[in-house]
N, C-alpha and C. Protein backbone atom coordinates (compact mmCIF):
# COMPACT_ATOMS: atom_id res chain seq x y z
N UNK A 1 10.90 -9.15 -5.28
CA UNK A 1 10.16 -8.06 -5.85
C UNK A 1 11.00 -7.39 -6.92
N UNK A 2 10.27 -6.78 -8.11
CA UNK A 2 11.20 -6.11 -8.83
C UNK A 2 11.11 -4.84 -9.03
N UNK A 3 12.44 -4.49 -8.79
CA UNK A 3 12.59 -2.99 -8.51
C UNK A 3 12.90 -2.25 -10.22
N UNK A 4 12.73 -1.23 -10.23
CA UNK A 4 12.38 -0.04 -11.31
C UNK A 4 13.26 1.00 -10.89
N UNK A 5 14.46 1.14 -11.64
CA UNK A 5 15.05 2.36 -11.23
C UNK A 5 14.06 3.84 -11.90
N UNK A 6 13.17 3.53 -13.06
CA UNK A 6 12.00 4.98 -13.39
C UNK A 6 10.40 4.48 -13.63
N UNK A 7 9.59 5.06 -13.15
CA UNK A 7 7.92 5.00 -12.90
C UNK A 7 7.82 3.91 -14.18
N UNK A 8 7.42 2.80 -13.34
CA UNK A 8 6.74 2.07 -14.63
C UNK A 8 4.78 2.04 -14.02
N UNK A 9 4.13 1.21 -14.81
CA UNK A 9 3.12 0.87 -14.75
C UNK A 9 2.38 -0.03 -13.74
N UNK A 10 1.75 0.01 -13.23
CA UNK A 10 1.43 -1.40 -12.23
C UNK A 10 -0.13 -1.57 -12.48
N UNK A 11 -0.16 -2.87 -13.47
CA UNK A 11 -1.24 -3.53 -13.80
C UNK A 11 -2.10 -3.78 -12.40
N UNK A 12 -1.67 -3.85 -11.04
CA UNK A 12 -2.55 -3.74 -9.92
C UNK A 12 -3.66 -2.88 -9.78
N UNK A 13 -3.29 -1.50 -10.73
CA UNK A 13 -3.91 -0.15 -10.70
C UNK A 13 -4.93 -0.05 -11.80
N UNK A 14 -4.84 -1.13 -12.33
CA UNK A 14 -5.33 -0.69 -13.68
C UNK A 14 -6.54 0.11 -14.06
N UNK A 15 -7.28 -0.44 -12.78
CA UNK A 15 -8.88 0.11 -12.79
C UNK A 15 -8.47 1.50 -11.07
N UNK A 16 -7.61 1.14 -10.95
CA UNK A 16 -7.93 2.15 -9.54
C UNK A 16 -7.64 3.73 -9.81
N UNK A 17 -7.87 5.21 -8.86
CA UNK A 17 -7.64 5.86 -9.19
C UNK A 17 -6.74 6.40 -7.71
N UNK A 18 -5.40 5.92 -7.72
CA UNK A 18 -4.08 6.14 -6.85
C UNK A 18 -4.42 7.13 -6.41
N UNK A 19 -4.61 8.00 -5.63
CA UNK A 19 -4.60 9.72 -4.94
C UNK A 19 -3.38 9.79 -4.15
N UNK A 20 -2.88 8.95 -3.18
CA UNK A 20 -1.65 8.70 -1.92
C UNK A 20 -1.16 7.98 -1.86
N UNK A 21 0.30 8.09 -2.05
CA UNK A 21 1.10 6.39 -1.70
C UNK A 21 2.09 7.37 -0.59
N UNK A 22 2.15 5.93 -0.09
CA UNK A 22 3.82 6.26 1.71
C UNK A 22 4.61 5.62 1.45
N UNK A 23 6.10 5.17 1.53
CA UNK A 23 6.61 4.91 1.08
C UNK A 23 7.49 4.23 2.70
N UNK A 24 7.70 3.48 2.72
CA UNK A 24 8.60 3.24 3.82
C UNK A 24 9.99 2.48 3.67
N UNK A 25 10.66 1.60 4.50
CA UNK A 25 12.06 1.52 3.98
C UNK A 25 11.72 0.25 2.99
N UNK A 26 11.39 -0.53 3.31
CA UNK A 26 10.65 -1.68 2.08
C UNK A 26 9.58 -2.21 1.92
N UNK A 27 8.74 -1.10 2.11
CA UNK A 27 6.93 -1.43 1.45
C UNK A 27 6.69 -0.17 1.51
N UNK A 28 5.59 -0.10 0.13
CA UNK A 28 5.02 1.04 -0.05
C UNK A 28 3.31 0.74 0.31
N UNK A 29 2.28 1.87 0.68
CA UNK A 29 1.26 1.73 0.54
C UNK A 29 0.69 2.78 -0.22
N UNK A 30 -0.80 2.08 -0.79
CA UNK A 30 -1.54 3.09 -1.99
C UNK A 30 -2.65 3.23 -1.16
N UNK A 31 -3.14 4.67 -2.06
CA UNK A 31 -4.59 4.57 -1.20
C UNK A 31 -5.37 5.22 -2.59
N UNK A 32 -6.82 4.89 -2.83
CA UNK A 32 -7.32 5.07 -4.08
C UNK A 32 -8.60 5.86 -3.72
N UNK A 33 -9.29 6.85 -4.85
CA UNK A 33 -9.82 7.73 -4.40
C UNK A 33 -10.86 7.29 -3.14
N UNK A 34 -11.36 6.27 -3.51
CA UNK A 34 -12.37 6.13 -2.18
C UNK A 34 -12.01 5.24 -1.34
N UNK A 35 -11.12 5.49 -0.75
CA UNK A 35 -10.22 5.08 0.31
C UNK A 35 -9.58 3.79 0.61
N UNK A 36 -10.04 3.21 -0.76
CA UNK A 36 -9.30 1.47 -0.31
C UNK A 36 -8.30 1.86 -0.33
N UNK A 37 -7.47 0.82 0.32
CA UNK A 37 -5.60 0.87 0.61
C UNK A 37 -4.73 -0.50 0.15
N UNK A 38 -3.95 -0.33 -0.54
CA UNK A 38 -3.31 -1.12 -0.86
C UNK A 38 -1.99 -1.45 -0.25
N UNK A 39 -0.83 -2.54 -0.35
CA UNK A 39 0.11 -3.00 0.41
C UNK A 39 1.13 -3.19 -0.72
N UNK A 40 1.94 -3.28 -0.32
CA UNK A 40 3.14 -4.77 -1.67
C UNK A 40 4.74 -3.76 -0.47
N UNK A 41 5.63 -5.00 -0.49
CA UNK A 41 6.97 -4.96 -0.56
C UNK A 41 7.08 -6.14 0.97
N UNK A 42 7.94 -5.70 1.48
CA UNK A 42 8.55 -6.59 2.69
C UNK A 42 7.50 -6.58 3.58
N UNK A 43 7.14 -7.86 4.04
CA UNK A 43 6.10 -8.25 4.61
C UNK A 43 6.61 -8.82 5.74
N UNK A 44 7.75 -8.62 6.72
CA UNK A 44 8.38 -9.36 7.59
C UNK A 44 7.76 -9.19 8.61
N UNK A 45 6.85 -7.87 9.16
CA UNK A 45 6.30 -7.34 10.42
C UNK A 45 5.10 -7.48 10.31
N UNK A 46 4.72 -8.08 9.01
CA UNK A 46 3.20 -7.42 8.46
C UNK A 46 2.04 -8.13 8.95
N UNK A 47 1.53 -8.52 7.75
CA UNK A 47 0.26 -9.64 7.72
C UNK A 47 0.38 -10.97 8.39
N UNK A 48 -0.40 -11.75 8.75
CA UNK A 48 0.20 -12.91 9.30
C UNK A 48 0.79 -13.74 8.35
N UNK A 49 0.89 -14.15 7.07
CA UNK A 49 1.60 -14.71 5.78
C UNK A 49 2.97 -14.65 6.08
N UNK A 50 3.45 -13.37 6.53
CA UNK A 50 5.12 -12.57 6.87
C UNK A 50 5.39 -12.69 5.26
N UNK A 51 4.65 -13.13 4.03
CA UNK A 51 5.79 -13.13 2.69
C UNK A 51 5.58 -11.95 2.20
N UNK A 52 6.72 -11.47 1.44
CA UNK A 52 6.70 -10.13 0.80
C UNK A 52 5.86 -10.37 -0.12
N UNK A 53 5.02 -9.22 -0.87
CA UNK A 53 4.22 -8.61 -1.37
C UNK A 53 4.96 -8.19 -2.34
N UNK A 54 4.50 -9.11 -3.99
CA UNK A 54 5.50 -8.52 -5.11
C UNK A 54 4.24 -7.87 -6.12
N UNK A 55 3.10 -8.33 -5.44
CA UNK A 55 1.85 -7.03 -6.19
C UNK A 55 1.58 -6.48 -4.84
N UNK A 56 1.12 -5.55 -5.09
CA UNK A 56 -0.26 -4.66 -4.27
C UNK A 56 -1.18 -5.47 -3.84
N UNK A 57 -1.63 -5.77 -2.66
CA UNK A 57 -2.61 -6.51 -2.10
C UNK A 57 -3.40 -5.59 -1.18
N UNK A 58 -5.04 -5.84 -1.55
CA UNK A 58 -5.90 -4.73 -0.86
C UNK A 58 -5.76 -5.00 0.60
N UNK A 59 -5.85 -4.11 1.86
CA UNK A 59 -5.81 -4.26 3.03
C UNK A 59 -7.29 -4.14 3.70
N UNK A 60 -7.99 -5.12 3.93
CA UNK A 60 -9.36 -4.91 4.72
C UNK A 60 -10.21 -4.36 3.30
N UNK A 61 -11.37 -4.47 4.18
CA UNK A 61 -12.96 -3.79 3.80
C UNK A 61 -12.67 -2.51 4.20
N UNK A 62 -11.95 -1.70 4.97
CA UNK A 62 -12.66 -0.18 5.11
C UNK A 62 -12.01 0.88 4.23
N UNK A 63 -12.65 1.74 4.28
CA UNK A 63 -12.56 2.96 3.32
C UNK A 63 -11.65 3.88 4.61
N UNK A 64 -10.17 3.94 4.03
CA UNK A 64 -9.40 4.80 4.76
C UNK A 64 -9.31 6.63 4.51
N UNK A 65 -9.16 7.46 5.46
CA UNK A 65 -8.77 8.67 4.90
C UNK A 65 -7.66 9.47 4.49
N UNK A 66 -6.26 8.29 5.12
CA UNK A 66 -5.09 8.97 4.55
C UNK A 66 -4.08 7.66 5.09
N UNK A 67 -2.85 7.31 4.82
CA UNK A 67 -1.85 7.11 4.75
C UNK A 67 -0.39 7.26 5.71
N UNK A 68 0.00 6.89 6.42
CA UNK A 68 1.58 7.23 6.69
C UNK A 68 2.52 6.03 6.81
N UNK A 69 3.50 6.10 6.37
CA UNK A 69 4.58 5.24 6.58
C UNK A 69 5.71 5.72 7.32
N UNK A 70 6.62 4.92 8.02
CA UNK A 70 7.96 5.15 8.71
C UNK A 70 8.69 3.73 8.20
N UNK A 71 9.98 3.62 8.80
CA UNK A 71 10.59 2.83 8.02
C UNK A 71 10.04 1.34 7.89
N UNK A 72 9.73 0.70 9.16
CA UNK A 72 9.35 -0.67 9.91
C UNK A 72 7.63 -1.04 9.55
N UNK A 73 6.79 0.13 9.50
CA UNK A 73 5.46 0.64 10.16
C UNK A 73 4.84 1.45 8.91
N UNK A 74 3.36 1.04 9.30
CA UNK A 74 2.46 2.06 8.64
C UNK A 74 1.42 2.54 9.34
N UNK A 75 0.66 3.23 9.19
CA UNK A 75 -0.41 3.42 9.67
C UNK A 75 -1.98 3.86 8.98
N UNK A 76 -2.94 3.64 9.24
CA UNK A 76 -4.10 3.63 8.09
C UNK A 76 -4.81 4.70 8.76
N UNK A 77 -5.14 5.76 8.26
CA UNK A 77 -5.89 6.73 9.22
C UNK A 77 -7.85 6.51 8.92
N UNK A 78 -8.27 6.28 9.79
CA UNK A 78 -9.72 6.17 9.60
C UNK A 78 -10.23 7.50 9.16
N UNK A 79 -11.63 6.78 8.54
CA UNK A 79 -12.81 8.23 7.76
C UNK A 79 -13.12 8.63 9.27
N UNK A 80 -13.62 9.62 9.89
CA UNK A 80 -14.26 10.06 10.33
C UNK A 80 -16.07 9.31 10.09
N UNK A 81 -16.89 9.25 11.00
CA UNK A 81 -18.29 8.66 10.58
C UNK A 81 -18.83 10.26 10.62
């Protein structure tokens, strides 16, 4: 993956509108106004693939309401129905 020591651009986003990212010890997640969620960095615990994530890859069909990361871990908080 390539790292950015200052904010660059991520053509992943191009059309999205970012509201929340978490940040954990090596993957970050996005979340865009209407709740899709995005992935990218170390994928060792993750998806069944286990390969790191050097774009943003959408996570599921559902519309999330918020975000958290810890170092290992994330978590996707559901909408409320």
């Amino acid at each position: 993956m390539k790292q950015a020591a200052l904010p660059c651009h991520l053509e992943s986003f191009e059309k999205e509108n970012i509201v929340e990212i978490s940040m954990g010890r090596y993957h970050t997640l996005f979340r865009a106004i209407d709740g899709t969620v995005y992935a990218s960095g170390d994928n060792h615990f993750g998806l069944p693939s286990g390969a790191s994530l050097d774009v943003a890859m959408k996570i599921g069909n559902e519309k999330y309401g918020g975000i958290y990361s810890g170092d290992h871990f994330g978590f996707l908080l559901m909408n409320p129905h």
